[in-house]
C-alpha atoms as a PDB file:
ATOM      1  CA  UNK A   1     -16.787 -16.288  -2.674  1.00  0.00           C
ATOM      2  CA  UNK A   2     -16.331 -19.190  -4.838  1.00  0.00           C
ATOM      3  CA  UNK A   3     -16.285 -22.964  -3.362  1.00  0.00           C
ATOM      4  CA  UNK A   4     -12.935 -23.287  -3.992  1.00  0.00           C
ATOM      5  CA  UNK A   5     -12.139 -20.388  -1.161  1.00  0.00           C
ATOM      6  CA  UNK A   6     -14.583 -20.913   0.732  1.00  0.00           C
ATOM      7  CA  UNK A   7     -12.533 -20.996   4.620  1.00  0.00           C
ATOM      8  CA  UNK A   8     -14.964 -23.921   5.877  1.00  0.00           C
ATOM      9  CA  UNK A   9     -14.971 -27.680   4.021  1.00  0.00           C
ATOM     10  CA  UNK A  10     -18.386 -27.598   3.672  1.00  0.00           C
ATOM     11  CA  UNK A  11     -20.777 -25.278   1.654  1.00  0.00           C
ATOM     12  CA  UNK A  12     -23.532 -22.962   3.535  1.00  0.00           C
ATOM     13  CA  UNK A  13     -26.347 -25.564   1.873  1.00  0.00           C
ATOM     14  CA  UNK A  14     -24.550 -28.755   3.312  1.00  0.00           C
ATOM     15  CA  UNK A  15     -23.359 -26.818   6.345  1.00  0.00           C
ATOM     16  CA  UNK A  16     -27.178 -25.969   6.915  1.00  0.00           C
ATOM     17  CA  UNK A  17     -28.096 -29.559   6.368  1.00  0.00           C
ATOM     18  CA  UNK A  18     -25.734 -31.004   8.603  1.00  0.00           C
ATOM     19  CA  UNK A  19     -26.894 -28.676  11.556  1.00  0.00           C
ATOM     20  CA  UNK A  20     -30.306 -29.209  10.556  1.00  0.00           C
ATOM     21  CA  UNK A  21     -29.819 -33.228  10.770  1.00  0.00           C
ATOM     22  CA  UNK A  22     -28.771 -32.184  14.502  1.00  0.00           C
ATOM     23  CA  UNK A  23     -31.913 -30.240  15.289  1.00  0.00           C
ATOM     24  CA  UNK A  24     -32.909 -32.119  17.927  1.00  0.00           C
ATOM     25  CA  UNK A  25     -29.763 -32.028  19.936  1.00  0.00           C
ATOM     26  CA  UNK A  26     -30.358 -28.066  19.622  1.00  0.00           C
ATOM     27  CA  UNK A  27     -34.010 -28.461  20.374  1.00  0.00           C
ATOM     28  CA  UNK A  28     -33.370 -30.465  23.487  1.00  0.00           C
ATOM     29  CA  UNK A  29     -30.540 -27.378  24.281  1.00  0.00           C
ATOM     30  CA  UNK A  30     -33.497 -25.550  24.395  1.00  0.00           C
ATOM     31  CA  UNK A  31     -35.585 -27.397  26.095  1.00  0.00           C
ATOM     32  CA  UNK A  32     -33.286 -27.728  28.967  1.00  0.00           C
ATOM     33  CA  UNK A  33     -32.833 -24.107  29.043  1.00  0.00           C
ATOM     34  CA  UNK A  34     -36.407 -23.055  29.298  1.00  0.00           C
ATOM     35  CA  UNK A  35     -37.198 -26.150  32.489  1.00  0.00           C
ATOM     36  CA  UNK A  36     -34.034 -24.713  34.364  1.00  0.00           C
ATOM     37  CA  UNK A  37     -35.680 -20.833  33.992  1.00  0.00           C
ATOM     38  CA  UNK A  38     -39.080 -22.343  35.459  1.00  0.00           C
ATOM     39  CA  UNK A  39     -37.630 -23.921  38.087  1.00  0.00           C
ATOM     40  CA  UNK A  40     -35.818 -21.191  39.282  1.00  0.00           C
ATOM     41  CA  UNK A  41     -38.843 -18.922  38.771  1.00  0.00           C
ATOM     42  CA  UNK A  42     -40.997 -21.673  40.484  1.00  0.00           C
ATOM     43  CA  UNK A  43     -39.281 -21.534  43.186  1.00  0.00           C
ATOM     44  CA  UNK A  44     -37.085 -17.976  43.900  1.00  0.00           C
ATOM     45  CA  UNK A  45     -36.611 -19.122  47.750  1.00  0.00           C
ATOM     46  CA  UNK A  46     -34.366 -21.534  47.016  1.00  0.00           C
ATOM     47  CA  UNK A  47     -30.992 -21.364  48.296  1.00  0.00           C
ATOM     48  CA  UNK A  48     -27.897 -20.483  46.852  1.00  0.00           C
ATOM     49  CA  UNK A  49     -26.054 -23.823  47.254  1.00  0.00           C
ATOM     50  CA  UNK A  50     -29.763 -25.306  45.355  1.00  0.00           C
ATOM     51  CA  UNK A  51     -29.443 -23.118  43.029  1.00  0.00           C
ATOM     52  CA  UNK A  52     -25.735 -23.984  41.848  1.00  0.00           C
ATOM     53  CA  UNK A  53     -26.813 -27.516  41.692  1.00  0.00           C
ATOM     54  CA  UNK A  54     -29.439 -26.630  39.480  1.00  0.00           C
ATOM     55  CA  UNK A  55     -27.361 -24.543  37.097  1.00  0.00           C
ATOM     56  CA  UNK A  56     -24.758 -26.590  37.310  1.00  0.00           C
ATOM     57  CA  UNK A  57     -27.350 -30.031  36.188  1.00  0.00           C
ATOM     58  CA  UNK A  58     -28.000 -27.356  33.258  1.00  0.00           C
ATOM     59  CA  UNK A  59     -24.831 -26.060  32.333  1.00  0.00           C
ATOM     60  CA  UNK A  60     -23.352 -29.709  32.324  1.00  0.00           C
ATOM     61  CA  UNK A  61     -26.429 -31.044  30.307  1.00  0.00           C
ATOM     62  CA  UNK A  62     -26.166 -27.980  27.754  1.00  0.00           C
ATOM     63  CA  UNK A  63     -22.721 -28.787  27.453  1.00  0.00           C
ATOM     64  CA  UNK A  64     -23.162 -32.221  26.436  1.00  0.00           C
ATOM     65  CA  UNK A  65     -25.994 -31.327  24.063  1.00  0.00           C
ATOM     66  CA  UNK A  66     -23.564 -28.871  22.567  1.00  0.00           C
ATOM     67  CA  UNK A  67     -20.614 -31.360  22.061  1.00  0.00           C
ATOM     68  CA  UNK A  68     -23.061 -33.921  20.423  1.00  0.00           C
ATOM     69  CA  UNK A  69     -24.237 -31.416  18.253  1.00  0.00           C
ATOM     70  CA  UNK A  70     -20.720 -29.798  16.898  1.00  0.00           C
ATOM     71  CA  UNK A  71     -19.647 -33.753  16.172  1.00  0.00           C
ATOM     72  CA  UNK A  72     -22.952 -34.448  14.239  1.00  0.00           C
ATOM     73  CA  UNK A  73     -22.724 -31.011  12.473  1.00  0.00           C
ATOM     74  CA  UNK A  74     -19.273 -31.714  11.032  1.00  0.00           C
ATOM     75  CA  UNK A  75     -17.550 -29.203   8.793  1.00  0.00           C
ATOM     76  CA  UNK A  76     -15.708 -30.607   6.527  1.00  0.00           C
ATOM     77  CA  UNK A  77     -14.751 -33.363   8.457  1.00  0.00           C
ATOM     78  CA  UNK A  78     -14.373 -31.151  11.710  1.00  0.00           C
ATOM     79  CA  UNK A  79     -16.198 -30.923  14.637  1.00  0.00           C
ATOM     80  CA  UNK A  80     -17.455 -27.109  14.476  1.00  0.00           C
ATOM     81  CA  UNK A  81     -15.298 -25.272  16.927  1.00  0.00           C
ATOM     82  CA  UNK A  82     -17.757 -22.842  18.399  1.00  0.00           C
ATOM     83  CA  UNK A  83     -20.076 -25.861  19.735  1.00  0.00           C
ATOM     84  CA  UNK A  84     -17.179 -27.616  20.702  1.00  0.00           C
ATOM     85  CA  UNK A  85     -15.843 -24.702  22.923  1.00  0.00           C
ATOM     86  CA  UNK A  86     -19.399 -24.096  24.421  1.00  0.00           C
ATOM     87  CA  UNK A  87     -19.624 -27.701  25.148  1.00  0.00           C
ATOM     88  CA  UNK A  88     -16.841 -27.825  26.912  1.00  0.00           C
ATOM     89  CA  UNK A  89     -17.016 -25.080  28.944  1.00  0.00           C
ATOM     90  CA  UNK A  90     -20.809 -25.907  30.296  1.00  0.00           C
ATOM     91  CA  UNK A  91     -19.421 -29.211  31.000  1.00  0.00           C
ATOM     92  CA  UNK A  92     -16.398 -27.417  32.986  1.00  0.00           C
ATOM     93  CA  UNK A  93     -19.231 -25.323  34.531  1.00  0.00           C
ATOM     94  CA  UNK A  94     -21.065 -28.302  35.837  1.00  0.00           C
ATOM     95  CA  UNK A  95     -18.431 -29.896  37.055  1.00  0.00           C
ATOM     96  CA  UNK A  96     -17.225 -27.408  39.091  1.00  0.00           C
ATOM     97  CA  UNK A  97     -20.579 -26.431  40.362  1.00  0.00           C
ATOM     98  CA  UNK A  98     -20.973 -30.291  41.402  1.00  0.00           C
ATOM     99  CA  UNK A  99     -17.771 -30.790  43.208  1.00  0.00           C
ATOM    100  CA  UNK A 100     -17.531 -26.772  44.927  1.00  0.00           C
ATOM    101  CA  UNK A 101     -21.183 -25.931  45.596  1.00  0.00           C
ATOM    102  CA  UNK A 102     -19.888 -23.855  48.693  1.00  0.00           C
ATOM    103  CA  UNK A 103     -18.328 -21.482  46.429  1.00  0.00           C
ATOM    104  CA  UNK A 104     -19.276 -18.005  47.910  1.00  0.00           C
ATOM    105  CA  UNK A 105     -22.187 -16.429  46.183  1.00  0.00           C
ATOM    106  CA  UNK A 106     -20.256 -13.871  44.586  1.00  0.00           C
ATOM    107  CA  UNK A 107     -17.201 -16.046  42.745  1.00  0.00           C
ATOM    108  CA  UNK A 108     -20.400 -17.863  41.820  1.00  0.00           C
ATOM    109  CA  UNK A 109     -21.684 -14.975  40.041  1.00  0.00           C
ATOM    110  CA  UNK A 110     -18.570 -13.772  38.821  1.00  0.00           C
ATOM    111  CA  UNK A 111     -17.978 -17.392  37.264  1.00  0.00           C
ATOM    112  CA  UNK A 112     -21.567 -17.381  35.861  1.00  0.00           C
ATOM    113  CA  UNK A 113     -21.318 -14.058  34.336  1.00  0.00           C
ATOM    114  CA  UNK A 114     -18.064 -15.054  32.429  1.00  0.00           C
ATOM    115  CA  UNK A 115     -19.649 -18.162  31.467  1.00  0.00           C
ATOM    116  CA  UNK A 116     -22.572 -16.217  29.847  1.00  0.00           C
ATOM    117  CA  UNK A 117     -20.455 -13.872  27.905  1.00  0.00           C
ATOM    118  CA  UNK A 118     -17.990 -16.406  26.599  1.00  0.00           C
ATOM    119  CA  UNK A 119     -20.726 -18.478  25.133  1.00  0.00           C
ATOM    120  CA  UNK A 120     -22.169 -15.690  23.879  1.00  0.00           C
ATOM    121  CA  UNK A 121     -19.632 -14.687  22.054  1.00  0.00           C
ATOM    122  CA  UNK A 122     -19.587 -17.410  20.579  1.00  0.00           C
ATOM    123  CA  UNK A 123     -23.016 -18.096  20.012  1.00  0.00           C
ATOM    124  CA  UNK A 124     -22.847 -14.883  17.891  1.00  0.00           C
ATOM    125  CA  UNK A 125     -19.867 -16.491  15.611  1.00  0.00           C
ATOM    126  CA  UNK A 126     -22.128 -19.235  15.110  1.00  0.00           C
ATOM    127  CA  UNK A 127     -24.406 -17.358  14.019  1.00  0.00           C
ATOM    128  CA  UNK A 128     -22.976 -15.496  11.591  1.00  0.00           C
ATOM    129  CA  UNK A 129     -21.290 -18.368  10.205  1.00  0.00           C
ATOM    130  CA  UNK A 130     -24.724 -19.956   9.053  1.00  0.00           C
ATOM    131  CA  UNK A 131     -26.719 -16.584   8.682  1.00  0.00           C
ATOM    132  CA  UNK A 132     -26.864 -16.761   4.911  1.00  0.00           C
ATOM    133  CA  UNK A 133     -28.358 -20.088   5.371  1.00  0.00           C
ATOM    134  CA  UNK A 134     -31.426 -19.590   7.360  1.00  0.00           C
ATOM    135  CA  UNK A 135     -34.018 -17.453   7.489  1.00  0.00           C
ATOM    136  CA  UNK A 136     -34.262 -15.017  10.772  1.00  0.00           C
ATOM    137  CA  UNK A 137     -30.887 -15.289  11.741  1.00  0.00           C
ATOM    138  CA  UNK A 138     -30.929 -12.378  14.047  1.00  0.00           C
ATOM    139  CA  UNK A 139     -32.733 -14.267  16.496  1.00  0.00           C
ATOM    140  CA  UNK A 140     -29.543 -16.347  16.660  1.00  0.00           C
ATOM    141  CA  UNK A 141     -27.550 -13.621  16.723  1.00  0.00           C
ATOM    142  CA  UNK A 142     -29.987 -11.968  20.130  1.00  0.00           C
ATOM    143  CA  UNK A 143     -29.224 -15.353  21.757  1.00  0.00           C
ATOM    144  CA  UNK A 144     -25.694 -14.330  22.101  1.00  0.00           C
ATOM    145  CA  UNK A 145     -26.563 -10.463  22.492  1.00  0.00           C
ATOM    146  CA  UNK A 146     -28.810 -11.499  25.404  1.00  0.00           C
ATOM    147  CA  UNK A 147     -26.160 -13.893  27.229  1.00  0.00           C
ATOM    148  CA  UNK A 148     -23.270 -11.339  27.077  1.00  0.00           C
ATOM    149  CA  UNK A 149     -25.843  -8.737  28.188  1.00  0.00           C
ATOM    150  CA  UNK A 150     -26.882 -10.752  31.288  1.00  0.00           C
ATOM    151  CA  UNK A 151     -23.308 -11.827  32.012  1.00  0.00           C
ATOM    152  CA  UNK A 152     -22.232  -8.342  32.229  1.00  0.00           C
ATOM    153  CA  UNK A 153     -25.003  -6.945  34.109  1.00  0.00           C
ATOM    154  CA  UNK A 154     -24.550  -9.747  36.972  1.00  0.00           C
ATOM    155  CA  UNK A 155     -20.823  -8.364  36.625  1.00  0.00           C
ATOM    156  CA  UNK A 156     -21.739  -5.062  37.526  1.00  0.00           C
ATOM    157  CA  UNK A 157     -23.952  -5.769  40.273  1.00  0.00           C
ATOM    158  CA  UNK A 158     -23.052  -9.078  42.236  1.00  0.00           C
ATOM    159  CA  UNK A 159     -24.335  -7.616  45.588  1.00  0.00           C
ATOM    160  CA  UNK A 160     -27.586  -6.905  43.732  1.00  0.00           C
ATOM    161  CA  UNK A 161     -29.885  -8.920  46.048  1.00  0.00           C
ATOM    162  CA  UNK A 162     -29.597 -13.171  45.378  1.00  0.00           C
ATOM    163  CA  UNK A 163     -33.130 -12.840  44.307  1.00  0.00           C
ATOM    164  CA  UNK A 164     -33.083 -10.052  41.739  1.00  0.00           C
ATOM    165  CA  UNK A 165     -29.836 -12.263  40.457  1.00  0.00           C
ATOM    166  CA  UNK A 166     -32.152 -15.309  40.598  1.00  0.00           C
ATOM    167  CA  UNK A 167     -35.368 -14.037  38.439  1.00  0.00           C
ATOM    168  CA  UNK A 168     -32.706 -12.325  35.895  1.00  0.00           C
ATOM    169  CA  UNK A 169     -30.872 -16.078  35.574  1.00  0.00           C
ATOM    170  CA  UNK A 170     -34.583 -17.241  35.089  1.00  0.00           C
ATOM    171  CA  UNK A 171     -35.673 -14.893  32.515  1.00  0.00           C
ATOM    172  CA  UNK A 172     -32.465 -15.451  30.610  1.00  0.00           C
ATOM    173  CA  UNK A 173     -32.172 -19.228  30.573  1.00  0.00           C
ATOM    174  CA  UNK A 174     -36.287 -19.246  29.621  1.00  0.00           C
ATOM    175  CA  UNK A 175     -35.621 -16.378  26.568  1.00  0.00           C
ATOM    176  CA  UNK A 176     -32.410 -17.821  25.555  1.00  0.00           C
ATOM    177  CA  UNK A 177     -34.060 -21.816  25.640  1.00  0.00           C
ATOM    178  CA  UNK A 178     -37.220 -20.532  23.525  1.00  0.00           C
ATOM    179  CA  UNK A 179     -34.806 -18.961  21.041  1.00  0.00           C
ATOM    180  CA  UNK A 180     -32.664 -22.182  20.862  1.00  0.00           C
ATOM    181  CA  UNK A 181     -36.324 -23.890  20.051  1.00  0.00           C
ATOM    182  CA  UNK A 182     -36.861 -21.488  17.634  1.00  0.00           C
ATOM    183  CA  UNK A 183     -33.300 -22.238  16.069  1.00  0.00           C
ATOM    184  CA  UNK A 184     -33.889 -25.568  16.147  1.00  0.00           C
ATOM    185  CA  UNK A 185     -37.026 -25.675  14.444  1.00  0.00           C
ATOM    186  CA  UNK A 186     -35.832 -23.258  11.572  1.00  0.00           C
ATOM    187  CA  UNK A 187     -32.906 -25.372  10.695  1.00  0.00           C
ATOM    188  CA  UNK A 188     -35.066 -28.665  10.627  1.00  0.00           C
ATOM    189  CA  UNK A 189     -37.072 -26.571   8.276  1.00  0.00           C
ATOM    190  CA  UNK A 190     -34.013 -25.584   6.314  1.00  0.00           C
ATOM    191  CA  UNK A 191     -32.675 -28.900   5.933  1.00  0.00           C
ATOM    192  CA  UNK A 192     -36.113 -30.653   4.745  1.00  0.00           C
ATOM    193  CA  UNK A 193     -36.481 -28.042   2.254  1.00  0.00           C
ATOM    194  CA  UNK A 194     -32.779 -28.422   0.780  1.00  0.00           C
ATOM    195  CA  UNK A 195     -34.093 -32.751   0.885  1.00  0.00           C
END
């Protein structure tokens, strides 16, 4: 595919760059990810109300690092959608966790589990839009895997014990956060080698 009709404004070397100048907002994506999984391992008593506060704090603050990073990483000009639409919806997410913490435990679930399969979708279209880019990019790609994975296994089983739900939440968010990092890191990498 030739420059000229290429569907994106940018190339996959300045596309790179540009997500690599944002590696820190992905980093701290990460970062976020991985405290919120300790926590919750920390501390599995915690109660259900506790808990949506918690994911919600993370789902709002991954939403925001998201948005900052699509608008730094501009494609051609553009925001790049896929950030933009996680962004969005983890801001969403907190929201509503902040203002309807009583939600019963299951719509909580339910709402978790389509949260986690909608970003993952979407995590995967990110990554395959900057695969030829980076080195690795299957871990990318497993980032997505693994949050559509855990979204529909809480789908299947919402009466699964709130504990069993908690430590698979944890596990997640600490796997998905250390390949965020991992992301991160590689793209920095990327970019300071195309310097």
């Amino acid at each position: 595919m030739t420059a000229a009709t290429q569907p994106t404004g940018l190339l996959p070397d300045e596309f790179i760059k540009q997500l690599g100048d944002a590696w820190g907002w992905i980093l701290l994506r990460g970062l976020a990810s991985i405290a919120f999984g300790a926590m919750a391992f920390l501390w599995p008593g915690l109660t259900i109300v506790v808990l949506v506060i918690m994911w919600g704090a993370w789902a709002f603050v991954d939403g925001i690092t998201s948005l900052v990073t699509a608008f730094k990483a501009r494609d051609g000009g553009k925001p790049v959608w896929p950030l933009v639409l996680i962004g969005v919806l983890g801001i969403g997410a907190g929201l509503i966790t902040f203002f309807a913490p009583a939600l019963a435990a299951t719509t909580l679930l339910i709402f978790i589990a389509a949260w986690a399969i909608v970003t993952g979708v979407f995590e995967i279209v990110h990554a395959i839009r900057v695969r030829k880019g980076i080195d690795n990019e299957w871990l990318l790609i497993l980032s997505g895997v693994l949050s559509v994975a855990v979204g529909f296994y809480m789908l299947s089983s919402p009466a699964g014990g709130a504990l069993a739900i908690v430590w698979v939440i944890a596990a997640w968010s600490i796997l998905f956060g250390v390949l965020l990092c991992s992301a991160a890191i590689r793209l920095k990498k990327a970019r300071d080698a195309k310097a």
